[in-house]
N, C-alpha and C. Protein backbone atom coordinates (compact mmCIF):
# COMPACT_ATOMS: atom_id res chain seq x y z
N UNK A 1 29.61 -22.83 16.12
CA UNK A 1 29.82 -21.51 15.56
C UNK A 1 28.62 -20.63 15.94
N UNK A 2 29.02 -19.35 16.44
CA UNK A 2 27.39 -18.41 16.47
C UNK A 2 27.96 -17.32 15.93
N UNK A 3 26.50 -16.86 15.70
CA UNK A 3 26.55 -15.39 14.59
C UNK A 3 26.20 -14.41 16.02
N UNK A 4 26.36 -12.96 15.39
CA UNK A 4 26.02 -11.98 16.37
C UNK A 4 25.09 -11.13 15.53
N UNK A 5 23.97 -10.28 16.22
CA UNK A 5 23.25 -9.27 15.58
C UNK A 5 23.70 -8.76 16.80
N UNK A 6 23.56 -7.34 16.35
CA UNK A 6 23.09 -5.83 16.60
C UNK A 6 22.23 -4.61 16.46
N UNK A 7 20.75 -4.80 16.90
CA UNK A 7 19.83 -4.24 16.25
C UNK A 7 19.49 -2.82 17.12
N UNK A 8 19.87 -1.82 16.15
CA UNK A 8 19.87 -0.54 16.47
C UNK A 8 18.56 0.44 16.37
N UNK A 9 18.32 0.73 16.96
CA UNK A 9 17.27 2.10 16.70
C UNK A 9 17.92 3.20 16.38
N UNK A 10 18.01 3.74 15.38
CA UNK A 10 18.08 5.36 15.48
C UNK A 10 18.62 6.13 16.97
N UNK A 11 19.26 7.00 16.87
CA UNK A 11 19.14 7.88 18.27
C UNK A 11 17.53 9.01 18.01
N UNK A 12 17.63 9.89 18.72
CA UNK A 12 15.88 10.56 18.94
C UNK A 12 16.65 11.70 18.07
N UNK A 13 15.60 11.97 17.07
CA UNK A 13 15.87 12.82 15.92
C UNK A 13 14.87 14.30 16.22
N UNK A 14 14.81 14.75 15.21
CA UNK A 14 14.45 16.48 15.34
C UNK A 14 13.31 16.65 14.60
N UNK A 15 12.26 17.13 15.10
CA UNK A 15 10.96 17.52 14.24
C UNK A 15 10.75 18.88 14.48
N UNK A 16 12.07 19.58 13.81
CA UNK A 16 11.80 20.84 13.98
C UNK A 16 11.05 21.58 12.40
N UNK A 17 11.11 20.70 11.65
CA UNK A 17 10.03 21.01 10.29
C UNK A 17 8.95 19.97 10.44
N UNK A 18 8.12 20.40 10.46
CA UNK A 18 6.62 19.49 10.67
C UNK A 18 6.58 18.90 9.26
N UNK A 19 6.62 20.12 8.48
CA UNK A 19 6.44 19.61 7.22
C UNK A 19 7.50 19.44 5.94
N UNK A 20 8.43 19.05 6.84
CA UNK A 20 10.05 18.97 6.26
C UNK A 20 10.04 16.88 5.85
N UNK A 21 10.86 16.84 4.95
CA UNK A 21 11.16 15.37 4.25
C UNK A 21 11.63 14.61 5.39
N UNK A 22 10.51 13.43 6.03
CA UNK A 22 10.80 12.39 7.01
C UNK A 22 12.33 11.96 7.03
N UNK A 23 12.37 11.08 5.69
CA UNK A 23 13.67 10.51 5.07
C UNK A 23 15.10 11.58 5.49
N UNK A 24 14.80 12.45 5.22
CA UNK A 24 16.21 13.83 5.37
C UNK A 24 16.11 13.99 6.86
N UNK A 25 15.32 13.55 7.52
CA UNK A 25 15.06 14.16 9.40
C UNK A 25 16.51 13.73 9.97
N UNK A 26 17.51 14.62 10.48
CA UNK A 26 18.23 14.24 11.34
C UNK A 26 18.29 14.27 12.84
N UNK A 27 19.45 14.56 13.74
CA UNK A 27 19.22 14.06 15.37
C UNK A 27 19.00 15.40 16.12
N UNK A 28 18.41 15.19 16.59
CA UNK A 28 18.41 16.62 17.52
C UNK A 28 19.60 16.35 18.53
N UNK A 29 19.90 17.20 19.26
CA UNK A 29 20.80 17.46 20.21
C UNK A 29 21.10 16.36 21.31
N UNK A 30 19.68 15.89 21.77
CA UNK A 30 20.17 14.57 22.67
C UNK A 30 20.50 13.43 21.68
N UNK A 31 19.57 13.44 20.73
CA UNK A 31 20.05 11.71 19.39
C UNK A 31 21.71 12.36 19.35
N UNK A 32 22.52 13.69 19.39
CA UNK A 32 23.91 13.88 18.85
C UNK A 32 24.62 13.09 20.09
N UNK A 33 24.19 13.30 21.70
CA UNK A 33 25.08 12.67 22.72
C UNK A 33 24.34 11.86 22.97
N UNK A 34 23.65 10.66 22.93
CA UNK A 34 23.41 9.55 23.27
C UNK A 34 24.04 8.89 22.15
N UNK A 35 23.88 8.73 21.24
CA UNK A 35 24.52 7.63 20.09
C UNK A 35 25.94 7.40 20.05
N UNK A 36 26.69 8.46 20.68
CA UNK A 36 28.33 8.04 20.65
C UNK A 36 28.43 6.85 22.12
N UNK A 37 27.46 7.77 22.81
CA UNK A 37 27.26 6.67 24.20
C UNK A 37 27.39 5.72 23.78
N UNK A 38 26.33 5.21 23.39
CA UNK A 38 25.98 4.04 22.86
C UNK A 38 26.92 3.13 22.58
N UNK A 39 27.65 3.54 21.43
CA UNK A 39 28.48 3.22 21.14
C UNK A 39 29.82 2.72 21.64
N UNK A 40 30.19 3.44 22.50
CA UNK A 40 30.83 3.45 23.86
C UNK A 40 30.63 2.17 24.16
N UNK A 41 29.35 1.54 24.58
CA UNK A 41 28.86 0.90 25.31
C UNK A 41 28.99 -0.58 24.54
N UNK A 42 28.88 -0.48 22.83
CA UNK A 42 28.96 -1.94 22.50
C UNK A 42 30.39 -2.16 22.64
N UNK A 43 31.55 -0.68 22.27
CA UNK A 43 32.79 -1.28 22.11
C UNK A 43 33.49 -1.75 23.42
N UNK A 44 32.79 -1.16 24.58
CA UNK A 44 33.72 -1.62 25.92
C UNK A 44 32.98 -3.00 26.38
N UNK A 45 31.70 -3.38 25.77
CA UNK A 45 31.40 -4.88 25.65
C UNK A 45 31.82 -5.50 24.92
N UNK A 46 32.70 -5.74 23.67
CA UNK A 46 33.17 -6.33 22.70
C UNK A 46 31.78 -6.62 21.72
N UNK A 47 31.38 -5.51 21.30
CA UNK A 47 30.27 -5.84 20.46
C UNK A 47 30.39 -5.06 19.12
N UNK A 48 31.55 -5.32 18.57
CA UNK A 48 31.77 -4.46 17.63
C UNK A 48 31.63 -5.12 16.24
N UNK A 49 30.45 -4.48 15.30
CA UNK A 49 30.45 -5.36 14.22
C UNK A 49 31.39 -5.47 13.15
N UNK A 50 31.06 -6.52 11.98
CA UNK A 50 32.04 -6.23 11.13
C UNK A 50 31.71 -6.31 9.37
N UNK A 51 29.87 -6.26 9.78
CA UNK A 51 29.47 -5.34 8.77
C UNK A 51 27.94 -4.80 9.04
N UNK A 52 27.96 -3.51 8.65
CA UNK A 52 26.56 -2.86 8.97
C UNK A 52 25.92 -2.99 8.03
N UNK A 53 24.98 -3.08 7.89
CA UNK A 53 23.31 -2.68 7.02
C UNK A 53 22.65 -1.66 8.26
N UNK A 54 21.93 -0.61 7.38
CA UNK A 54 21.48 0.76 7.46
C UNK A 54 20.80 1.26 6.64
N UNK A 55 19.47 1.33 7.48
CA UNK A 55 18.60 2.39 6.86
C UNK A 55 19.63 3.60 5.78
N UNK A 56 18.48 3.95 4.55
CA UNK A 56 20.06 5.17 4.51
C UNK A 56 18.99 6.64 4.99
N UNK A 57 18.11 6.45 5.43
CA UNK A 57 17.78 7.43 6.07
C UNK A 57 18.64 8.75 6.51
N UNK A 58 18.53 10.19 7.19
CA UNK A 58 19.97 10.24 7.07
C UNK A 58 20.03 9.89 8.92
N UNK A 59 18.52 10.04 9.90
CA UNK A 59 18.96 9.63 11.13
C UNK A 59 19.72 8.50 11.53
N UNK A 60 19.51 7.29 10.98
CA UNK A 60 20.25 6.40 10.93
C UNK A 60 21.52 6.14 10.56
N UNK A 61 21.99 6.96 9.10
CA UNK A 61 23.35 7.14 9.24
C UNK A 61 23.66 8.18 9.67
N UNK A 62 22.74 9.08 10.05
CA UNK A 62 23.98 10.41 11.35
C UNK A 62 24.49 9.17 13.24
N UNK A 63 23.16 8.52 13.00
CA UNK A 63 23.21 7.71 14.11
C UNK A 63 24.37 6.49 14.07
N UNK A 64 25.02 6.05 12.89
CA UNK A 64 26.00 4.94 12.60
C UNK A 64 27.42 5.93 12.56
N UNK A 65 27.41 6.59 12.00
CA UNK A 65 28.41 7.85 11.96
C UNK A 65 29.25 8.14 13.60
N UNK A 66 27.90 8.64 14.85
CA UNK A 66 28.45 9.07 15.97
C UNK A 66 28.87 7.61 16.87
N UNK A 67 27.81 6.56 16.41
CA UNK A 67 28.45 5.35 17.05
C UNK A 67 29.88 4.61 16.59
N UNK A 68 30.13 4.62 15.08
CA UNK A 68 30.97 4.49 14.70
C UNK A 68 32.33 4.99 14.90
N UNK A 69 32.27 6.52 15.36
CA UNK A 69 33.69 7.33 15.54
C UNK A 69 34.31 6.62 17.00
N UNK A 70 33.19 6.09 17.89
CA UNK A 70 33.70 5.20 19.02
C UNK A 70 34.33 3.73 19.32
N UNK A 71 34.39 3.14 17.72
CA UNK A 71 34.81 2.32 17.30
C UNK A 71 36.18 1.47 17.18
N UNK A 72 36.88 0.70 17.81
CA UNK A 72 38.14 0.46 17.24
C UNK A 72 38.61 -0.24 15.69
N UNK A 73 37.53 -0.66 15.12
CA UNK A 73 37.68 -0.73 14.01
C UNK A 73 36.70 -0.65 12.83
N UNK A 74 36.66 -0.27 11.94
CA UNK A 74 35.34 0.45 10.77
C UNK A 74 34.88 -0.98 10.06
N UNK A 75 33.79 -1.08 10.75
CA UNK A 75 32.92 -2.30 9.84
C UNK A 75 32.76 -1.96 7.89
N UNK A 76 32.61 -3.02 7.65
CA UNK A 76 31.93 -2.45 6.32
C UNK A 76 30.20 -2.36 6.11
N UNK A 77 30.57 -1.16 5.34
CA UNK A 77 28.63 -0.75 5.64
C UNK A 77 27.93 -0.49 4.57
N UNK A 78 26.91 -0.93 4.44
CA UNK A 78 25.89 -0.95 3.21
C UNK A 78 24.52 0.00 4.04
N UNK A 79 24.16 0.98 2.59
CA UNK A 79 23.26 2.04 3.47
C UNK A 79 21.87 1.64 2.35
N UNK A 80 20.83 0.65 2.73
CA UNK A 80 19.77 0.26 1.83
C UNK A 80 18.64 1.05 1.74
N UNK A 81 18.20 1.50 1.00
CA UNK A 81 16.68 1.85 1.15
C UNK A 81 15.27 1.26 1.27
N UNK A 82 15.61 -0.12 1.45
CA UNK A 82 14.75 -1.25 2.16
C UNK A 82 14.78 -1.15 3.94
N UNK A 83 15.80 -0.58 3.96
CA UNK A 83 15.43 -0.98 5.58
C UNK A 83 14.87 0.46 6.03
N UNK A 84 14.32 1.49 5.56
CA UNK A 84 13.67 2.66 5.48
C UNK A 84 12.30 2.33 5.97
N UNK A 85 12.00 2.64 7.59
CA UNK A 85 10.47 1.91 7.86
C UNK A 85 10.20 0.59 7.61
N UNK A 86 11.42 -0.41 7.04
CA UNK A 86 10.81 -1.89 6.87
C UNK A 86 10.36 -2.28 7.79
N UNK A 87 9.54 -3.43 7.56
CA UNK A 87 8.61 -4.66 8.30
C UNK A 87 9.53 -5.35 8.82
N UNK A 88 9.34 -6.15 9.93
CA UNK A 88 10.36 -7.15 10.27
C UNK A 88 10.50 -8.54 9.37
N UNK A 89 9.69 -8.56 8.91
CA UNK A 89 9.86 -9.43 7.69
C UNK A 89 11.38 -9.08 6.96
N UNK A 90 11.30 -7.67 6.46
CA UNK A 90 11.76 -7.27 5.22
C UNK A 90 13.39 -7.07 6.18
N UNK A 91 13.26 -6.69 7.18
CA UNK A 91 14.86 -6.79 8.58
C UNK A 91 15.27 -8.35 8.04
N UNK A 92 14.64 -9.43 8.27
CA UNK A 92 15.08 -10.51 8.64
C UNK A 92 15.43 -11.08 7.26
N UNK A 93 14.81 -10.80 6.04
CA UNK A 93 15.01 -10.94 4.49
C UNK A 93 16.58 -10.45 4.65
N UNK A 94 16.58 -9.05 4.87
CA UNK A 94 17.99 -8.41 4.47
C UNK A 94 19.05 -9.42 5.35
N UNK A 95 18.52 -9.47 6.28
CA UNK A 95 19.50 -10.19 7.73
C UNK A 95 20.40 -11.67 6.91
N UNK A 96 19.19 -12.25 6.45
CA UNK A 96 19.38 -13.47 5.90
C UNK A 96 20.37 -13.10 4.86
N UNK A 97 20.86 -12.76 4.49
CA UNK A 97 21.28 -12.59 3.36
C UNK A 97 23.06 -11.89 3.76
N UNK A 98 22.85 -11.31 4.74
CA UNK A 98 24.29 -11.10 5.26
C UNK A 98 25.72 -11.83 5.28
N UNK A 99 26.64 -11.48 5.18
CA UNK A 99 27.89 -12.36 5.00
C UNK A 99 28.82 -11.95 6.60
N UNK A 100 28.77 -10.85 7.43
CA UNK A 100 29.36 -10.56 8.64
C UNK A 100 29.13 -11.44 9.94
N UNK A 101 30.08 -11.93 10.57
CA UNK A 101 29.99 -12.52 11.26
C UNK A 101 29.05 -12.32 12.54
N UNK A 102 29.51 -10.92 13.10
CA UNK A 102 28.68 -10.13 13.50
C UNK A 102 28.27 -8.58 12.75
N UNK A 103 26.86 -8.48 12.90
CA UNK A 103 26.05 -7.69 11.93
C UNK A 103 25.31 -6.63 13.03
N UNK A 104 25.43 -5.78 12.36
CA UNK A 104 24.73 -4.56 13.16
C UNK A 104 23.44 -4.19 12.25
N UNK A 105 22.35 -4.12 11.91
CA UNK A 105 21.19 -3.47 11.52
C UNK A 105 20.86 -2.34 11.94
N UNK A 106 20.82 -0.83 11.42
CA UNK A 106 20.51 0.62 11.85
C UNK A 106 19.19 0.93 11.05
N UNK A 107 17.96 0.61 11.97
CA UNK A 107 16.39 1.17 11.21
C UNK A 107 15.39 2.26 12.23
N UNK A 108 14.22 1.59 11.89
CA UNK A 108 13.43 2.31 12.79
C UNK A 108 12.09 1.79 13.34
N UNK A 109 11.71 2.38 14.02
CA UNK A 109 10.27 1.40 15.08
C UNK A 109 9.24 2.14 14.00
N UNK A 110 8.59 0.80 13.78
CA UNK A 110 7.70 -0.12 15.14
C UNK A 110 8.50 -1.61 13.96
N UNK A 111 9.47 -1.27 12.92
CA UNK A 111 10.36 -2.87 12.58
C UNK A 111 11.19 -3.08 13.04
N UNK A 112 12.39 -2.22 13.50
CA UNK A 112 13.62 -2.64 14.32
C UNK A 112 12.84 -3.37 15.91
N UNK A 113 11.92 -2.48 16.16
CA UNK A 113 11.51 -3.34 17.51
C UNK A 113 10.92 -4.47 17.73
N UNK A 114 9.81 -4.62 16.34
CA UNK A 114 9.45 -5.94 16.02
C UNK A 114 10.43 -7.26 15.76
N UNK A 115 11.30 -7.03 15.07
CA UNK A 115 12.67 -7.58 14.52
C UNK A 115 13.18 -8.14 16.34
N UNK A 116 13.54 -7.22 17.11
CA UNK A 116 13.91 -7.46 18.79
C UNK A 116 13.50 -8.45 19.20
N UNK A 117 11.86 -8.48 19.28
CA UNK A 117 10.82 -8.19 20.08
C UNK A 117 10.79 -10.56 19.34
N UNK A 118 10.59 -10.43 18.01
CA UNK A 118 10.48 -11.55 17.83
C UNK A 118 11.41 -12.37 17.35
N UNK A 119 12.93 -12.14 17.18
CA UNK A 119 13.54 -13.40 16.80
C UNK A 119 14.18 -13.99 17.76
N UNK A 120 13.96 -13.38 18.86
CA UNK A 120 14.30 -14.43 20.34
C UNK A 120 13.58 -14.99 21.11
N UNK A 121 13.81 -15.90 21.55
CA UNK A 121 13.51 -17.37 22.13
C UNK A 121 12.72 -16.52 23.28
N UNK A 122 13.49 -15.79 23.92
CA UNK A 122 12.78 -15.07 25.60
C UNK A 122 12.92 -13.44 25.54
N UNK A 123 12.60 -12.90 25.59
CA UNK A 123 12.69 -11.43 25.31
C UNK A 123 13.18 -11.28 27.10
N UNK A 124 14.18 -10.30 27.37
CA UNK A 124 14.83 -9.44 28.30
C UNK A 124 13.91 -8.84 29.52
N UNK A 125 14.42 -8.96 30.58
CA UNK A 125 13.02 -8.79 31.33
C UNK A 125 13.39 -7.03 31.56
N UNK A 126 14.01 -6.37 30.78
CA UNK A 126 14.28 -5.25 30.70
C UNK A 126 12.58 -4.14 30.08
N UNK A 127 12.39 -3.08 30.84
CA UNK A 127 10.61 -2.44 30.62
C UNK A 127 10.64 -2.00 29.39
N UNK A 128 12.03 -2.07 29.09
CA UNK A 128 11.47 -1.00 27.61
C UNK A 128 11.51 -1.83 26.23
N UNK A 129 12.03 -2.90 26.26
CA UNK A 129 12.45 -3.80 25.35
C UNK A 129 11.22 -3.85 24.28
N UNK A 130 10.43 -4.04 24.42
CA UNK A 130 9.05 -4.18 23.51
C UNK A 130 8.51 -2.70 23.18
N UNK A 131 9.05 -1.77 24.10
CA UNK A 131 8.83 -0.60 23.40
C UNK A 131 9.58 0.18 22.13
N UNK A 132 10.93 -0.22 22.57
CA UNK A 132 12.24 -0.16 21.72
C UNK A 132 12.23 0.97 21.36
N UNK A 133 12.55 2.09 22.31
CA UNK A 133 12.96 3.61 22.57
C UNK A 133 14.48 3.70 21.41
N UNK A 134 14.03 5.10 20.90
CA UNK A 134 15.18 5.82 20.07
C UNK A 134 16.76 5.50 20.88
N UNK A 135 17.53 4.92 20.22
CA UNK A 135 18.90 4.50 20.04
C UNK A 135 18.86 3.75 21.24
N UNK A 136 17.63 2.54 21.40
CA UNK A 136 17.66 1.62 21.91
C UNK A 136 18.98 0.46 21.10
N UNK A 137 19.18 -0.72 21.95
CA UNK A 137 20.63 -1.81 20.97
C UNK A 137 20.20 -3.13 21.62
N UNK A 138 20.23 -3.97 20.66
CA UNK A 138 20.00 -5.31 21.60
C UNK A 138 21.50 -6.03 20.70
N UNK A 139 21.99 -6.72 21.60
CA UNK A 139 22.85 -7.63 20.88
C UNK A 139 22.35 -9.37 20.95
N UNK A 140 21.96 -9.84 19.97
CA UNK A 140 21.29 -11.41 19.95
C UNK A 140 22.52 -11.91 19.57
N UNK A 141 22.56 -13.38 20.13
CA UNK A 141 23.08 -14.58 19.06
C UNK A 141 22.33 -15.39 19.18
N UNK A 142 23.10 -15.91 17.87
CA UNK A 142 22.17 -17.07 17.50
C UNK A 142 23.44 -18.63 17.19
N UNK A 143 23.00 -19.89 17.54
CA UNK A 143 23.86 -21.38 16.80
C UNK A 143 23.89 -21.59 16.18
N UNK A 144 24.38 -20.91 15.39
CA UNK A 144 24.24 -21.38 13.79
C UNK A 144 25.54 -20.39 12.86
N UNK A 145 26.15 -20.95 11.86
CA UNK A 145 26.99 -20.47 11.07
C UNK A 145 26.55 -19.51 10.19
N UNK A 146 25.10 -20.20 9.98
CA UNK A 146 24.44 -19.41 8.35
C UNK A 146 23.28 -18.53 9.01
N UNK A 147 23.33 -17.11 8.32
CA UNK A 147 22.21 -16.63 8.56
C UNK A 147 21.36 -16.74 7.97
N UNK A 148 20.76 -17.74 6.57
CA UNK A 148 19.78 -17.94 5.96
C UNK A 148 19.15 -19.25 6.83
N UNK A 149 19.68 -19.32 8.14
CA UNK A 149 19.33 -20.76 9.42
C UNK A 149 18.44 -19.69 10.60
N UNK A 150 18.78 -18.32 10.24
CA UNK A 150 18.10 -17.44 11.38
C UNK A 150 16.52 -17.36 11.43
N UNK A 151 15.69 -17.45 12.09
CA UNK A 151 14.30 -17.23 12.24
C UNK A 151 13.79 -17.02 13.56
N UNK A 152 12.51 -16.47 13.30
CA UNK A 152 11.65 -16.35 14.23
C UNK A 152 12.10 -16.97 15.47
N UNK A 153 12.43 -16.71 17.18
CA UNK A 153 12.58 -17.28 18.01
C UNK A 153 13.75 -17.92 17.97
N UNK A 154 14.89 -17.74 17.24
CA UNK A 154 15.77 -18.80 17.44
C UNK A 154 17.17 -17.66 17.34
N UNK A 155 16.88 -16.70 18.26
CA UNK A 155 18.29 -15.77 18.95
C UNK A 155 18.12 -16.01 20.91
N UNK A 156 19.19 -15.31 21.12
CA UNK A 156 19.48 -15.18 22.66
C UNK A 156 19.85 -14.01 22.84
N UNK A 157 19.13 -12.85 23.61
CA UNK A 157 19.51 -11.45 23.43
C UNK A 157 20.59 -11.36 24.73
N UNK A 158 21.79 -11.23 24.50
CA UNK A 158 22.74 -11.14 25.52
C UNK A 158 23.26 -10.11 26.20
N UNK A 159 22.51 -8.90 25.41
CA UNK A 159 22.91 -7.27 25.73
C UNK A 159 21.67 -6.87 25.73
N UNK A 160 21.33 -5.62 25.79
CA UNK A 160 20.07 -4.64 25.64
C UNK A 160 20.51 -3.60 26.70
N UNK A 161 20.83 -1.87 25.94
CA UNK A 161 20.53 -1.15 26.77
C UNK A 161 20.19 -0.31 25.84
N UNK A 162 19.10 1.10 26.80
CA UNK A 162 18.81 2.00 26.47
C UNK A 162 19.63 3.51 26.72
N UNK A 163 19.89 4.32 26.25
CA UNK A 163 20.54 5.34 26.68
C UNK A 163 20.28 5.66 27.94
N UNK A 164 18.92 6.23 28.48
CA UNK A 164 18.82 6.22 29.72
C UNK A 164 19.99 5.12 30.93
N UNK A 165 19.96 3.98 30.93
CA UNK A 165 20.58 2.91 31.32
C UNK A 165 21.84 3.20 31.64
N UNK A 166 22.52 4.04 30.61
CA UNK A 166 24.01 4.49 31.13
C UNK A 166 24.49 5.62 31.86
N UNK A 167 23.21 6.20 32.54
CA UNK A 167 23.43 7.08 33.12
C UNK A 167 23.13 7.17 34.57
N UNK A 168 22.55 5.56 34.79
CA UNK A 168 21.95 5.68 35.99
C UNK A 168 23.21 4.59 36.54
């Protein structure tokens, strides 16, 4: 039996208030057309989850929203305020605890990339992977039935692209 993750970055959001509420920041104009991409991109790979956890930030759910409308079918989705800037610790806590077969996670760097970066065995010889650029996606699996069996080093990242990536 294997499980699937889906670990999302955000698409690239808007700092058009410097001193406007982080948490409320939504997408600017390219985060609006890259994230449906994206999306695009897990469903014509068969990477479609079938339950989300999400920052509830609102970039993250404007970012689950435009990936989602590309969807053939609507996962069920939980929008936490733990995964708001979490640690990869606090990713892999929530992770563990999941019931979806395949799971999509929607957060933000420098934990969604940490989260990437360390629960697989070999990281992607892809340049940006450790940088884990806005509405970056990796899709891992892992051997195992249970996700409270998931840890450190013990995924296989079988996807990874960056928006850039689909255009070239």
């Amino acid at each position: 039996m294997t499980l699937k993750l889906i670990l999302v970055r955000h698409a690239k959001s808007s700092w058009d208030n410097p001193f406007g509420d982080d948490h409320q920041r939504v997408l600017n104009e390219r985060g609006r057309r890259t994230a449906p991409q994206m999306g695009r991109w897990l469903q014509s790979l068969g990477h479609v989850p079938d339950q989300v956890l999400c920052s509830d930030a609102a970039r993250t759910a404007e970012t689950l929203a435009l990936m989602l409308s590309e969807w053939d079918h609507k996962p069920q989705i939980t929008y936490l305020h733990k995964l708001y800037h979490a640690a990869p610790f606090t990713i892999l806590d929530t992770l563990q605890q999941a019931t979806g077969r395949c799971v999509a996670m929607f957060g933000h760097n420098p934990g969604i990339g940490g989260m990437a970066s360390g629960i697989v065995r070999v990281r992607p010889q892809h340049e940006r992977y450790s940088d884990y650029p806005t509405c970056a996606v990796a899709v891992i699996t892992f051997d195992t039935d249970k996700w409270s069996e998931v840890g450190p080093g013990s995924g296989t990242c079988i996807d990874f692209a960056i928006p850039g990536d689909l255009h070239s």
